[in-house]
Every structure is written in structure tokens, then in C-alpha cells.
C-alpha atoms as a PDB file:
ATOM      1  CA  UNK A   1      -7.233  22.891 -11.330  1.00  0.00           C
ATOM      2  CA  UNK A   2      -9.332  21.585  -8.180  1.00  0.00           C
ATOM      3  CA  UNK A   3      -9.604  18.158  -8.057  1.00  0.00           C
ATOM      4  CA  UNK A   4     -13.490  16.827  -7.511  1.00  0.00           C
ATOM      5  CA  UNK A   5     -11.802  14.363  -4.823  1.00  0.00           C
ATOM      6  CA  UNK A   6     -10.379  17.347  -3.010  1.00  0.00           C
ATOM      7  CA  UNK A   7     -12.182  16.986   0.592  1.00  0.00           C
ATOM      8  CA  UNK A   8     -14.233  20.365   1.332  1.00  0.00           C
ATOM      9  CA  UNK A   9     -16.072  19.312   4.591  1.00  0.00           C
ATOM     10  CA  UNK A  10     -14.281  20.725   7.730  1.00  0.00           C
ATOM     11  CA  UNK A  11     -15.722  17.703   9.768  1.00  0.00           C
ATOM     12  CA  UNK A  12     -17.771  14.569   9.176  1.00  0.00           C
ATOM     13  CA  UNK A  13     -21.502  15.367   9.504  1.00  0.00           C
ATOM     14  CA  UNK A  14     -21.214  12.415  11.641  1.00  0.00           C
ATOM     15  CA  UNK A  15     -19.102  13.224  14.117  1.00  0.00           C
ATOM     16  CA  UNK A  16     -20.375  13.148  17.511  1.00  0.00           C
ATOM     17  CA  UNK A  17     -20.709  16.502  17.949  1.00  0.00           C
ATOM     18  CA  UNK A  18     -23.359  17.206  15.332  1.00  0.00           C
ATOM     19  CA  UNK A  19     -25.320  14.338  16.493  1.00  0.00           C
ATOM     20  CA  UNK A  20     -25.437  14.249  19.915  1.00  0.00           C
ATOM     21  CA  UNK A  21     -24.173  17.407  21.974  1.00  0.00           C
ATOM     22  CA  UNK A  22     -26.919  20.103  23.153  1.00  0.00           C
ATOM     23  CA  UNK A  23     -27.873  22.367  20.143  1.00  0.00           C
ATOM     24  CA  UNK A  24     -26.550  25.988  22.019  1.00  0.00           C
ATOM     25  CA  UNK A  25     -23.318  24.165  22.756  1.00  0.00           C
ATOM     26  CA  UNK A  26     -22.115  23.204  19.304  1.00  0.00           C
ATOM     27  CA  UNK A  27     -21.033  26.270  17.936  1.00  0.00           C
ATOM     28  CA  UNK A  28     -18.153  26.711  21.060  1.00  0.00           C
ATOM     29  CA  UNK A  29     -17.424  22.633  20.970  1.00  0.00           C
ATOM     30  CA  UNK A  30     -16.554  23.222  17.032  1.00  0.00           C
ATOM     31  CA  UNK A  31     -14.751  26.681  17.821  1.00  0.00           C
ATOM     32  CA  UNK A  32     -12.716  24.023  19.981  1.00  0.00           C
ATOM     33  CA  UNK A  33     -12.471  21.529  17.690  1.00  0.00           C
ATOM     34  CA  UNK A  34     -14.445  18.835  19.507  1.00  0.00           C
ATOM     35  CA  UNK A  35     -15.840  17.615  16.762  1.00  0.00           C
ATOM     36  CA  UNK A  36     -12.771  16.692  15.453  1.00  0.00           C
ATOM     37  CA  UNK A  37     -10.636  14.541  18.329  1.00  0.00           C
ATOM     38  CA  UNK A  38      -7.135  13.971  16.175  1.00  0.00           C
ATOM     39  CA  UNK A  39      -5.314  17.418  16.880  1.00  0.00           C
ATOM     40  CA  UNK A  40      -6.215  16.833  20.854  1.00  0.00           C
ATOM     41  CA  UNK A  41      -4.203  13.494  20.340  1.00  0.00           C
ATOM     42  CA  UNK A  42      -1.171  14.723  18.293  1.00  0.00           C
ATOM     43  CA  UNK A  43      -1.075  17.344  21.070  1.00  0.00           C
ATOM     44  CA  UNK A  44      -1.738  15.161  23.647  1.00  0.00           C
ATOM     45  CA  UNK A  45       0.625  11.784  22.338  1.00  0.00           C
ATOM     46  CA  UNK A  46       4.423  14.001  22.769  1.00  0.00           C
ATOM     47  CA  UNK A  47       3.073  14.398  26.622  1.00  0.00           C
ATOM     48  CA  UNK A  48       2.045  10.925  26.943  1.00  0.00           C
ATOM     49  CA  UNK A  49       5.596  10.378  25.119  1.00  0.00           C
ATOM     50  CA  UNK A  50       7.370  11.819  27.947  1.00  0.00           C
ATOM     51  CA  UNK A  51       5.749  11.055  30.843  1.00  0.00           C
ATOM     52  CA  UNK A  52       6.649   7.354  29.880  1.00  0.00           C
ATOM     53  CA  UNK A  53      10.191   8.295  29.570  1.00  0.00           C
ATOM     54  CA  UNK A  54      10.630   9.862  32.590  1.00  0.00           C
ATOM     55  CA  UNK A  55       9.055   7.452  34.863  1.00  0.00           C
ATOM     56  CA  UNK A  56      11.884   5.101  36.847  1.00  0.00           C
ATOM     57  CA  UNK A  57      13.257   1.921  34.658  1.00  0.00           C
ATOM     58  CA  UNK A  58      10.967  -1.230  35.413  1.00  0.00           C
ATOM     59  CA  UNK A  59       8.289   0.330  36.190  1.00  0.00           C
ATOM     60  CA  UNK A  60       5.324   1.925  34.175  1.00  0.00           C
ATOM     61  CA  UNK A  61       4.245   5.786  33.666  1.00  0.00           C
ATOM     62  CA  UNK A  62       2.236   7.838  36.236  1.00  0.00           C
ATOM     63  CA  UNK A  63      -1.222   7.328  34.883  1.00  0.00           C
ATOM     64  CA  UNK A  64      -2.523  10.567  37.521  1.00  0.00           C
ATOM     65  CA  UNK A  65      -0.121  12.743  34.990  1.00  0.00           C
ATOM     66  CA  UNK A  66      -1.582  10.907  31.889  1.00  0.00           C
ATOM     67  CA  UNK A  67      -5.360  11.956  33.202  1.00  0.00           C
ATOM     68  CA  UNK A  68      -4.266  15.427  33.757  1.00  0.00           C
ATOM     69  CA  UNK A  69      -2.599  15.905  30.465  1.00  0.00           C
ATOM     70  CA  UNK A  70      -5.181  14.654  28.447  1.00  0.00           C
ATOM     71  CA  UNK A  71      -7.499  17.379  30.238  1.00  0.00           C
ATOM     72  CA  UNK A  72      -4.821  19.769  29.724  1.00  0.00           C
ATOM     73  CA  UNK A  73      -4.317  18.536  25.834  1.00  0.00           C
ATOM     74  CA  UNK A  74      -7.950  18.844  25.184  1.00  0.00           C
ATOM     75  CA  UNK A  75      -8.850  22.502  26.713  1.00  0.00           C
ATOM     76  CA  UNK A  76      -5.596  24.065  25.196  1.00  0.00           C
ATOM     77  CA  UNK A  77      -5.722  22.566  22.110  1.00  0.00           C
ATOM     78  CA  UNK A  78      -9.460  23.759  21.967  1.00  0.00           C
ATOM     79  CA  UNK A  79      -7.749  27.656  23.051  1.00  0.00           C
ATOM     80  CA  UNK A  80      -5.341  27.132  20.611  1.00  0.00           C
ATOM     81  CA  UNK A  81      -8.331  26.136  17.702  1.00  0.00           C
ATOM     82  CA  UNK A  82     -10.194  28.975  19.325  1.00  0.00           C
ATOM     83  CA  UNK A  83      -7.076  31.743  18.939  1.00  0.00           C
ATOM     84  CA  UNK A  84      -6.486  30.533  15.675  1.00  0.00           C
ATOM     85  CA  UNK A  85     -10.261  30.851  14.461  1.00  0.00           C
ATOM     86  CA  UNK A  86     -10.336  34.693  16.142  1.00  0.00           C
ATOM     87  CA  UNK A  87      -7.411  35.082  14.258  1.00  0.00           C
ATOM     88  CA  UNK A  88      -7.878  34.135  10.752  1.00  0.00           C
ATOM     89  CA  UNK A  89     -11.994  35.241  10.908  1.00  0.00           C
ATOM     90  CA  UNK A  90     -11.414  37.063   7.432  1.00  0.00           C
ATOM     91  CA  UNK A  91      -9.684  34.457   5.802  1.00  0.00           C
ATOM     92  CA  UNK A  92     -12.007  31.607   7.035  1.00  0.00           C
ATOM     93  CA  UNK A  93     -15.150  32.466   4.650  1.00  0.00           C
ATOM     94  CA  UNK A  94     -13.262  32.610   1.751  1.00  0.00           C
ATOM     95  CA  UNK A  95     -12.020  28.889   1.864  1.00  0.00           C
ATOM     96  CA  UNK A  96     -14.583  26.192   0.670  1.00  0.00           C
ATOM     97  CA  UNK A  97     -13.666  23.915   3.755  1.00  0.00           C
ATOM     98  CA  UNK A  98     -13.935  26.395   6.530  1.00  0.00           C
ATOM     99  CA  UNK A  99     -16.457  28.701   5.272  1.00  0.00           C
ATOM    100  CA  UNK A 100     -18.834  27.079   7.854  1.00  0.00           C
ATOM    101  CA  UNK A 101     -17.056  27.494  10.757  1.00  0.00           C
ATOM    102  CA  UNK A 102     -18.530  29.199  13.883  1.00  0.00           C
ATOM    103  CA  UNK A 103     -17.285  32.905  13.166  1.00  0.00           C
ATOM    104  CA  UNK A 104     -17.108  33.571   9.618  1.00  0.00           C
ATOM    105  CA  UNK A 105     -20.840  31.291   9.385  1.00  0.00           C
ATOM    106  CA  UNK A 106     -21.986  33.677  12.013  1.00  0.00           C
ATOM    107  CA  UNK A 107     -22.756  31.325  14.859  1.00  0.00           C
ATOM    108  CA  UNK A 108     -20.460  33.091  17.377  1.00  0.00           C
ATOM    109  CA  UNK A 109     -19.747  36.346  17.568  1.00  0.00           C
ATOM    110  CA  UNK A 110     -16.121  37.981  18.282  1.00  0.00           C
ATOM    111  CA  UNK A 111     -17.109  38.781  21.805  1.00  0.00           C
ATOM    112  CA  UNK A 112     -18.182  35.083  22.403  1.00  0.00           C
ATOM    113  CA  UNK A 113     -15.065  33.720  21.033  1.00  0.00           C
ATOM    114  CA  UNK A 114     -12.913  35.789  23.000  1.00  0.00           C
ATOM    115  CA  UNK A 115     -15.286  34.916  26.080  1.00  0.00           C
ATOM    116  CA  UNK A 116     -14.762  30.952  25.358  1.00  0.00           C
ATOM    117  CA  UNK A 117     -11.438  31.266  24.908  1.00  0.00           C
ATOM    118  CA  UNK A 118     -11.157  33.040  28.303  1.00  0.00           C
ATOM    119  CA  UNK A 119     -12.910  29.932  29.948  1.00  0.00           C
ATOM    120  CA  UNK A 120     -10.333  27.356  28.330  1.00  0.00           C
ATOM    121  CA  UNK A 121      -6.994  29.253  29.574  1.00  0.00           C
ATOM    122  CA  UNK A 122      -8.322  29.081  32.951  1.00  0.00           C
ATOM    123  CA  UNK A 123      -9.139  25.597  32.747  1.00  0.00           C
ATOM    124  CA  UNK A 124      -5.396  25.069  31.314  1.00  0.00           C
ATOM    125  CA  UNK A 125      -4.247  27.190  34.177  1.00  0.00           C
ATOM    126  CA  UNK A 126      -6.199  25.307  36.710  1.00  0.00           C
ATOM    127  CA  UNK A 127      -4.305  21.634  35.612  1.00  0.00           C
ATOM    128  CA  UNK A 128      -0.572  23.319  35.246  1.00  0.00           C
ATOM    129  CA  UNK A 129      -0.875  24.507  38.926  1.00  0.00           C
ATOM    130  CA  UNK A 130      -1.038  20.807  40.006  1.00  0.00           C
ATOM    131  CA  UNK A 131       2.593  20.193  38.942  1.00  0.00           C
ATOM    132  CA  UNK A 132       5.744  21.872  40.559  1.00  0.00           C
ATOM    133  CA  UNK A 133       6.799  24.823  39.969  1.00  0.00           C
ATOM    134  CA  UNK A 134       9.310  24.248  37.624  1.00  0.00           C
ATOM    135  CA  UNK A 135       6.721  22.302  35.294  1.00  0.00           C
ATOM    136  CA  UNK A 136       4.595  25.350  36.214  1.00  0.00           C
ATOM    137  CA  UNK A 137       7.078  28.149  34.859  1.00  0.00           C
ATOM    138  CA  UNK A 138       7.609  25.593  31.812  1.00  0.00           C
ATOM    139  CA  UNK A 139       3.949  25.770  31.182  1.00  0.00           C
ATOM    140  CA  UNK A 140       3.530  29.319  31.042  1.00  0.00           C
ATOM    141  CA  UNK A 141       6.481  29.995  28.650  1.00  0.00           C
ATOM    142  CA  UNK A 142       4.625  27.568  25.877  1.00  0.00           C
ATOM    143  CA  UNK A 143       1.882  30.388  25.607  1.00  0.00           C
ATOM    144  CA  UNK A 144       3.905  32.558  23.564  1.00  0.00           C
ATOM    145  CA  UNK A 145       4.336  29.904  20.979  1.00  0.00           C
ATOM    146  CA  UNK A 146       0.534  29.125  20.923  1.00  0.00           C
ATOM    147  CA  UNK A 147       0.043  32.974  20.008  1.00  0.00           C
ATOM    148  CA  UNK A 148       2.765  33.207  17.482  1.00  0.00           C
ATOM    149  CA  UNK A 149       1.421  29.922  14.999  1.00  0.00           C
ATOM    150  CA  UNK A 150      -1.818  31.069  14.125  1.00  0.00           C
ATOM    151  CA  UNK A 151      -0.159  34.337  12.739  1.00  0.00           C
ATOM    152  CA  UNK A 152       2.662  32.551  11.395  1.00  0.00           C
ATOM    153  CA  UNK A 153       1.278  31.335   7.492  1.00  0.00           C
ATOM    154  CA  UNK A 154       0.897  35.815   7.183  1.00  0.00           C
ATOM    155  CA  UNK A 155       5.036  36.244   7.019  1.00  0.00           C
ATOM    156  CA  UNK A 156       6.824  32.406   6.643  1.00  0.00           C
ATOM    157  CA  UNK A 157       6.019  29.101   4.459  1.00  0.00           C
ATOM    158  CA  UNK A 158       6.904  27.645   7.394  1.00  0.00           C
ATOM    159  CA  UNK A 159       3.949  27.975   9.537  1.00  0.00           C
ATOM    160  CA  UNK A 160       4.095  24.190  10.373  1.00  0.00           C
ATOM    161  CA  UNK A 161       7.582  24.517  11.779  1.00  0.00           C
ATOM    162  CA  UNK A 162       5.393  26.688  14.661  1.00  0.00           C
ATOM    163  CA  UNK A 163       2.924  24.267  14.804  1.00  0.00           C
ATOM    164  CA  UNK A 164       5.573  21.548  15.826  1.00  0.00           C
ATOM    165  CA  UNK A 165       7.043  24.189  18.231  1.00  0.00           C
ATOM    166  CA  UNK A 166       3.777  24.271  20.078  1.00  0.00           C
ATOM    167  CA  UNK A 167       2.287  21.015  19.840  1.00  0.00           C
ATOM    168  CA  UNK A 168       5.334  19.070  20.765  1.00  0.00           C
ATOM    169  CA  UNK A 169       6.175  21.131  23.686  1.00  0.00           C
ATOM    170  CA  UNK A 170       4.560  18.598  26.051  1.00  0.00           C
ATOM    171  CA  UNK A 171       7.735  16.425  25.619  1.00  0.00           C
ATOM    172  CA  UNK A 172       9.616  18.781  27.636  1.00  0.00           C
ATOM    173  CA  UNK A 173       6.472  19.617  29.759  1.00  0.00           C
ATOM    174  CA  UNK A 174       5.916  16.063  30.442  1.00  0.00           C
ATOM    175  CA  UNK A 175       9.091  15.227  31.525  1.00  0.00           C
ATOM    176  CA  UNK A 176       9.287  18.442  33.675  1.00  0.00           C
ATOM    177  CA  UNK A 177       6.047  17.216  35.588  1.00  0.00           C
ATOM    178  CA  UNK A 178       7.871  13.595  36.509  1.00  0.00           C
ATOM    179  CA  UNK A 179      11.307  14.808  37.189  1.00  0.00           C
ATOM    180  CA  UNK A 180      11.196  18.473  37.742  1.00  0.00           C
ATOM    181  CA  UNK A 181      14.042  19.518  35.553  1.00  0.00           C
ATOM    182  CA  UNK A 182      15.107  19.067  32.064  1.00  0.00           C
ATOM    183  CA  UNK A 183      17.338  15.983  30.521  1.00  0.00           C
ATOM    184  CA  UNK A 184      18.985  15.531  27.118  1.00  0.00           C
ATOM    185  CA  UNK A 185      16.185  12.803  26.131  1.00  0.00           C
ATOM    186  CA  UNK A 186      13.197  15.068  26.520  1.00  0.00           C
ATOM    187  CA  UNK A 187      15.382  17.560  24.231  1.00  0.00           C
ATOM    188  CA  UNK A 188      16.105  15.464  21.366  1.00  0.00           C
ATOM    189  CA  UNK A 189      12.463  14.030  21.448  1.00  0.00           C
ATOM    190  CA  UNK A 190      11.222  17.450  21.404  1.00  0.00           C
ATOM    191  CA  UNK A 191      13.340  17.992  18.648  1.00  0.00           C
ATOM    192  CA  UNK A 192      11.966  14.915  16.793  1.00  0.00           C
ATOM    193  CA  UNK A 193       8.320  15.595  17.406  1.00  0.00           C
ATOM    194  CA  UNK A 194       8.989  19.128  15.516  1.00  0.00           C
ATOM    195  CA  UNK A 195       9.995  17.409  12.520  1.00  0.00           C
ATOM    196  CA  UNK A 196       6.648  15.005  12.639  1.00  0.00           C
ATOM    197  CA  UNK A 197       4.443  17.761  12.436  1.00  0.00           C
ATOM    198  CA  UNK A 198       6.091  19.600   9.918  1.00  0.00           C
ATOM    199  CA  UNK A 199       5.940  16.277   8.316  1.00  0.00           C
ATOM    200  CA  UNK A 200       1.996  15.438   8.997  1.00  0.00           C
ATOM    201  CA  UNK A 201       0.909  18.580   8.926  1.00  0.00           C
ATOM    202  CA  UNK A 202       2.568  19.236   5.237  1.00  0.00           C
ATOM    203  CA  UNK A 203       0.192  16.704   3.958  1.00  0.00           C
ATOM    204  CA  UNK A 204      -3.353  18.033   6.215  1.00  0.00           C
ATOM    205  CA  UNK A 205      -2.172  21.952   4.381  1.00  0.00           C
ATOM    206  CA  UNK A 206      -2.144  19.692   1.033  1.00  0.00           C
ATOM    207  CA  UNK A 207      -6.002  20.075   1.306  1.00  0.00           C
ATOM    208  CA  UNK A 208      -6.310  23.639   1.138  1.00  0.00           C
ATOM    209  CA  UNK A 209      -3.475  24.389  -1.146  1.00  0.00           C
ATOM    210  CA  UNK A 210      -5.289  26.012  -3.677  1.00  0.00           C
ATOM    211  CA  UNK A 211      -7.212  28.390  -1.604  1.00  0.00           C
ATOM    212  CA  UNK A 212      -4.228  29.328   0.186  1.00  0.00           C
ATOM    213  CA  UNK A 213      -2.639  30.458  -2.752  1.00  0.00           C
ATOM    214  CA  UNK A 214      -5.537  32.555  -3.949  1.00  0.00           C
ATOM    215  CA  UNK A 215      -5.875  34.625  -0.549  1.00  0.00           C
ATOM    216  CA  UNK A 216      -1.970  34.691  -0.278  1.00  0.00           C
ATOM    217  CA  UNK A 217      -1.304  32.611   3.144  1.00  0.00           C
ATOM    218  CA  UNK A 218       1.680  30.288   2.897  1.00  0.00           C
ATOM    219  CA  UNK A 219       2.441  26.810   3.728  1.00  0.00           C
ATOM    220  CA  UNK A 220       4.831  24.139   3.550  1.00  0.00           C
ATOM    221  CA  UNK A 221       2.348  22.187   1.265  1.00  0.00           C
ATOM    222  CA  UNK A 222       3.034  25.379  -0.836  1.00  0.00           C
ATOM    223  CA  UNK A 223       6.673  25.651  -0.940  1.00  0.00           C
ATOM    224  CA  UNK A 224       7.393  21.875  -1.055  1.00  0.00           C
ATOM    225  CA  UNK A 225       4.859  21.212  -3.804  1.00  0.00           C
ATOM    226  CA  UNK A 226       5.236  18.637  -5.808  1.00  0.00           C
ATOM    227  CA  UNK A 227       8.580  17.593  -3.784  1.00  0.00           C
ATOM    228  CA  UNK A 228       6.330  16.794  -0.768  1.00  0.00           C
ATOM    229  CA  UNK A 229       7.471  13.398  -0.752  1.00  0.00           C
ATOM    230  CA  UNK A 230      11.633  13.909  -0.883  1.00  0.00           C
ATOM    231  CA  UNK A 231      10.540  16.226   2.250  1.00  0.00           C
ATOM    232  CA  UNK A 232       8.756  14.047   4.130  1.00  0.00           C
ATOM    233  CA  UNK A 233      11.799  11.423   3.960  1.00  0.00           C
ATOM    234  CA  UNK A 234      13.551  13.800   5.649  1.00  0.00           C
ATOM    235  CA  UNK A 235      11.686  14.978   8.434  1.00  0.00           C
ATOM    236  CA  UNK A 236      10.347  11.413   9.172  1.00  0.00           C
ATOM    237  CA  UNK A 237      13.886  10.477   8.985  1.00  0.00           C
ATOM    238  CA  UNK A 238      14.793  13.208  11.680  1.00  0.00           C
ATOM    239  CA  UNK A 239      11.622  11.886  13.519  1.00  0.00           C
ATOM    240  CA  UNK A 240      12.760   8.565  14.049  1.00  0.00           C
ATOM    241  CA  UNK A 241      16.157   8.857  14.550  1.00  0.00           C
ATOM    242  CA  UNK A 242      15.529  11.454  17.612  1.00  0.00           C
ATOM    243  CA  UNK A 243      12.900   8.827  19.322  1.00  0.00           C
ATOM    244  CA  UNK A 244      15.824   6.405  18.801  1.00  0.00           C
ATOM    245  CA  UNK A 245      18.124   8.578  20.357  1.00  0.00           C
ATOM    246  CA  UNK A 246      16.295   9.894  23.100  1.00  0.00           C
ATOM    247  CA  UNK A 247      15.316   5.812  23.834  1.00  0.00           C
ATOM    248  CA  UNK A 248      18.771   4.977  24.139  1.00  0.00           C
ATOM    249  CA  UNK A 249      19.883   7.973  26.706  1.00  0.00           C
ATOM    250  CA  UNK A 250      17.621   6.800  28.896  1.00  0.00           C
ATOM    251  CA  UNK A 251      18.577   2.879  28.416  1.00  0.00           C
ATOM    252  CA  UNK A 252      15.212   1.438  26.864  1.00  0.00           C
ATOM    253  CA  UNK A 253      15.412  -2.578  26.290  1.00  0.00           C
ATOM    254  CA  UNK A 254      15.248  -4.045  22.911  1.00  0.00           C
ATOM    255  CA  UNK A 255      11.476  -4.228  23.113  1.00  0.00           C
ATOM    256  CA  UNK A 256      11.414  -0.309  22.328  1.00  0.00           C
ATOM    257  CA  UNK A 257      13.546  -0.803  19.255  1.00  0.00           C
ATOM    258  CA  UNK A 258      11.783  -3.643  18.485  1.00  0.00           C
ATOM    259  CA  UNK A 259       8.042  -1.711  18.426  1.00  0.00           C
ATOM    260  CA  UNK A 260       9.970   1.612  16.851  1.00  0.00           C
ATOM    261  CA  UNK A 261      10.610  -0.786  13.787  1.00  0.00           C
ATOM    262  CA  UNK A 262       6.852  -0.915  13.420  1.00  0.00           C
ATOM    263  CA  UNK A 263       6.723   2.513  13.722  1.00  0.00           C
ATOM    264  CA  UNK A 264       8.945   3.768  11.265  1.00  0.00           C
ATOM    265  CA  UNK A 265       7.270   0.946   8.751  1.00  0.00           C
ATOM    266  CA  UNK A 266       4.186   3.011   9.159  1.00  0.00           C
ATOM    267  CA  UNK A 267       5.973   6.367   8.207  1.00  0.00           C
ATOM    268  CA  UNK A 268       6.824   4.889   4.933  1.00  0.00           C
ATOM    269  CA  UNK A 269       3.341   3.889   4.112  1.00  0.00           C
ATOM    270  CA  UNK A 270       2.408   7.416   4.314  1.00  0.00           C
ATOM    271  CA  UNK A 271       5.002   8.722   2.008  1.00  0.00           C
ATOM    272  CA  UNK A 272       4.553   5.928  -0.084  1.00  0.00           C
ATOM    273  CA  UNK A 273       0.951   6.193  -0.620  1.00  0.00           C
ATOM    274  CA  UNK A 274       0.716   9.933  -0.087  1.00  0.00           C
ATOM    275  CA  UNK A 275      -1.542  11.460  -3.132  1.00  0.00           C
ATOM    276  CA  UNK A 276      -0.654  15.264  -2.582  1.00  0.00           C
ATOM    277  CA  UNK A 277      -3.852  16.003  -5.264  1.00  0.00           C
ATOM    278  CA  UNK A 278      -6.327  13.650  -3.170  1.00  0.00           C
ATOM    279  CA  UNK A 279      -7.756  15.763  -0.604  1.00  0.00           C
ATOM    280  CA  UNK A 280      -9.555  13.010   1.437  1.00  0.00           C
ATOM    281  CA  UNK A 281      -6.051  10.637   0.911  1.00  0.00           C
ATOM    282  CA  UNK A 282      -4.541  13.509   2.828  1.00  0.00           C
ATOM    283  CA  UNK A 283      -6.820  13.695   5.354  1.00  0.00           C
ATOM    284  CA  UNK A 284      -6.147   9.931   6.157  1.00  0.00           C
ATOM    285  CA  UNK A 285      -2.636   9.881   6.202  1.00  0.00           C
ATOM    286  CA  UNK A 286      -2.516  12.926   8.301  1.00  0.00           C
ATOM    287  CA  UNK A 287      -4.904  11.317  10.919  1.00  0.00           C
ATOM    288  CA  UNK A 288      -3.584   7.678  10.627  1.00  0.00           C
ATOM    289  CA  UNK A 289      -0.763   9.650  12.847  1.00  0.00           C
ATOM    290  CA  UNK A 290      -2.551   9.236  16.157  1.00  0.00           C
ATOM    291  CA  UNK A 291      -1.777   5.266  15.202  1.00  0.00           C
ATOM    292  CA  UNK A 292       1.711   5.948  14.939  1.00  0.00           C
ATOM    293  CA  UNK A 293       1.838   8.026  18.126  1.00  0.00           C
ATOM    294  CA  UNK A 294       0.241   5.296  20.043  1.00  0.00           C
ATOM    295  CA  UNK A 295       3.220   2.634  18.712  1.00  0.00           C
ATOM    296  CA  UNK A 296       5.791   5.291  19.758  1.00  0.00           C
ATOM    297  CA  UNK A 297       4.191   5.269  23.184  1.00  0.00           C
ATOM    298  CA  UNK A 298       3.773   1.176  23.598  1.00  0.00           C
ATOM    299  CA  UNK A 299       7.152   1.046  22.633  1.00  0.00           C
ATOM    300  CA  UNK A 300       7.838   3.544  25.238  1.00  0.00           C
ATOM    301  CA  UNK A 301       6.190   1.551  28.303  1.00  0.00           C
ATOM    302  CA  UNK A 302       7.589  -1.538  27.318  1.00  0.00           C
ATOM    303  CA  UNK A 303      11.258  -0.547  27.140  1.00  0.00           C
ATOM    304  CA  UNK A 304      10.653   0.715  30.457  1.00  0.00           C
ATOM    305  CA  UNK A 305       9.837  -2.726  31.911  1.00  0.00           C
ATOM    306  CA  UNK A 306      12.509  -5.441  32.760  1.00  0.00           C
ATOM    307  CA  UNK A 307      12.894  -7.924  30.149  1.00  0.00           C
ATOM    308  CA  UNK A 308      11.813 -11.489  31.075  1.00  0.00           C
ATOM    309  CA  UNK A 309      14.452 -14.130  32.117  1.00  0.00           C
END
């Protein structure tokens, strides 16, 4: 039975987007997501991740990089909204919270989608050729994981696993940009931020459970069920125990494990207050994990910096 607390707006009629950009633009800023800035920082946060643990001990991260992954995070993760809306254009109208959205509404056409989502691979294209080459090659291999997830809930339950395999590829890319090669540490947090968004992203597919079932696309909400929260121990266990890891490879002072406390406190209040049947509780929770991203990357910067005497 649908719960009358089950969230079926796609976006807050307040959002920024709705009340301020140009009329003509709207449709292609919500076919990017613009109107909804939290996936742009869970895609964005593993890069910041990285680039902080790459930079040389005692001193802080290369801000330049920071600027031109956040333009990087914000016109790919736009593509990647953009894909995934071409993709799923006859599943959209049928579910309550996405009905509205640019294609299935009719706002945008195929041909325009396809068009916009042209102009945000170059602008992707035109950031990764500032970095060296081997961050460059490292860049370009990521697309075939941004092509596979929005396919992905057709033939697995696990359609968040290739959500974490895309969205946390920016702590290898990151790292890459600062060093030029690849280290254990960038691995193992790589391998950690896949198990956060299986975890978060379990509790956003909580909100469109029921329609999923009905038109017969899978997710990990689905398989997990009502055993969502034994699940979510798990992966935020993984999570925290590969930041920890990849902290101490690179020799991080006591102030990282310090702030990573806080962190992990903040993973339990989401399974602990985690309403699987509350669609706007899961909406929170999923979003309150830009706050936890942003611990994980103070903690970062200041394990970098010598300790005072």
C-alpha cells in the first residue's frame, strides 16, 4: 500500500531553478538536474576526496584542481542525468515522481536531449584535456561506466552497485590529476566510495519502490526490502573502514581519525533513523550525505597538515 507520506515531487517547487533561471532554459537545466544540486556533490565530494589525498604532507590540496572538478562534476553529472532521462523516456511517465520530467512531460524532444547532451560531453572533454595524459586516458575510460548504469535496473537489482562504479570514479581520477599515476590509497577509497552509494542510494530507490515493482525495473531498495537496515551496516561499515585505510597508507595525523569519528557517528544516524516507508525521511537521509562527504574531506585537509607543537 502507498504511503500518503511517500514524497512524489521530483524537485522542490522552490528550488532555484523554477524561480529564477530564464523560462526557455529550464527544461535542459532540469534534464541536467540543476534544479537539484546533491547528485553534482556526491559526484563531485570522491574527487574533492582525492585531490586532498594526493597533495604533499603539510601542505593543503590544489584548489585550481578543486575549481576544475567541480565544473567537470557538474556538466557530467548533468550528461549522465541527461543519458539516463533519454534512456528510461518510457518508463519516466509512468512513475508519479518523474512523470513531469522534461521528456516524458513533453518539454524536450528526443532530438533536443540528444543535442544537450552533445553540448555537456564537450564541455567534460574540454576540462579533462587540462590534466596529463594519464589523468586524460583515465577520464575517457569512466564513459563506459556512465553508459552502462542507466541501463543497469533492466537486467540486475544491483543497479546502485553501477552507480557507485561511476560516481566514485573521481577518487582514482583525482588522484591521477595530482600525481599522474595510480597508488593503493586512491584504490581502497574508490573501493569505499562504491559501498556509500550502494548504501545512500538504497535508501533515495526506497522512494520509488512501489512503482518500480509495477513496471518491472529492479533495485537494491527492492531486493533488500525490509532488511535495508542490516545492509546498510554493512556497506557503511565497508565505507569507513576503506577511508580509514586509505588515511593511514598515506600517513594522515590523528586529526583525520579524529574528524572520521564524527563521520562514521553520522552514518549511524541514518541507519538508525532510516524509515524505509517514509518517502520524504528518505529523501533526507539520502541528501544529509553531502554533510558527511564534506567531514570526510575536512578530515582529509587536516590530516594533511603538521600537527602543532
Amino acid at each position: 500500500m502507498l504511503r500518503l507520506d511517500r514524497i512524489i515531487a521530483d524537485a522542490s517547487q522552490r528550488n532555484w531553478v523554477d524561480r529564477h533561471a530564464p523560462e526557455g532554459w529550464q527544461p535542459y537545466m532540469k534534464l541536467s538536474r540543476l534544479d537539484r544540486p546533491i547528485g553534482t556533490w556526491l559526484l563531485l565530494l570522491p574527487c574533492l576526496w582525492s585531490i586532498a589525498l594526493a597533495a604533499p604532507k603539510g601542505e593543503g590540496p590544489d584548489f585550481t584542481l578543486f575549481i576544475l572538478f567541480a565544473i567537470g562534476a557538474l556538466v557530467m553529472r548533468g550528461a549522465g542525468c541527461t543519458l539516463n532521462d533519454i534512456a528510461d523516456r518510457n518508463f519516466d511517465g509512468r512513475v508519479e515522481r518523474t512523470k513531469k520530467r522534461p521528456i516524458p512531460s513533453g518539454q524536450v524532444t528526443l532530438f533536443q536531449a540528444i543535442f544537450w547532451l552533445g553540448v555537456q560531453c564537450l564541455i567534460g572533454l574540454l576540462i579533462l584535456i587540462q590534466f596529463n595524459v594519464f589523468a586524460i586516458l583515465l577520464g575517457i575510460a569512466s564513459l563506459a561506466l556512465v553508459a552502462i548504469y542507466p541501463f543497469a535496473k533492466r537486467f540486475t537489482y544491483w543497479p546502485q552497485f553501477f552507480l557507485g562504479l561511476a560516481f566514485n570514479y573521481g577518487a582514482l581520477l583525482g588522484w591521477a590529476a595530482v600525481q599522474g599515476n595510480l597508488g593503493v590509497a586512491p584504490v581502497i577509497m574508490y573501493f569505499g566510495g562504491i559501498a556509500w552509494t550502494i548504501g545512500y542510494d538504497t535508501i533515495y530507490a526506497h522512494q520509488d519502490k512501489e512503482d518500480d515493482a509495477l513496471i518491472g525495473v529492479k533495485s537494491t531498495a527492492l531486493k533488500f526490502g525490509e532488511t535495508t537496515r542490516y545492509w546498510l551496516m554493512g556497506f557503511y561499515t565497508v565505507t569507513i573502514i576503506s577511508l580509514l585505510f586509505a588515511g593511514a597508507v598515506v600517513g594522515l595525523s590523528v586529526l583525520f581519525y579524529l574528524l572520521m569519528f564524527g563521520a562514521a557517528l553520522h552514518l549511524v544516524w541514518q541507519i538508525r533513523t532510516l524509515d524505509i516507508d517514509n518517502g520524504n525521511r528518505c529523501l533526507m537521509l539520502f541528501k544529509s550525505n553531502r554533510n558527511f562527504g564534506l567531514i570526510v574531506l575536512i578530515a582529509i585537509i587536516l590530516g594533511k597538515l603538521p600537527l602543532p607543537l
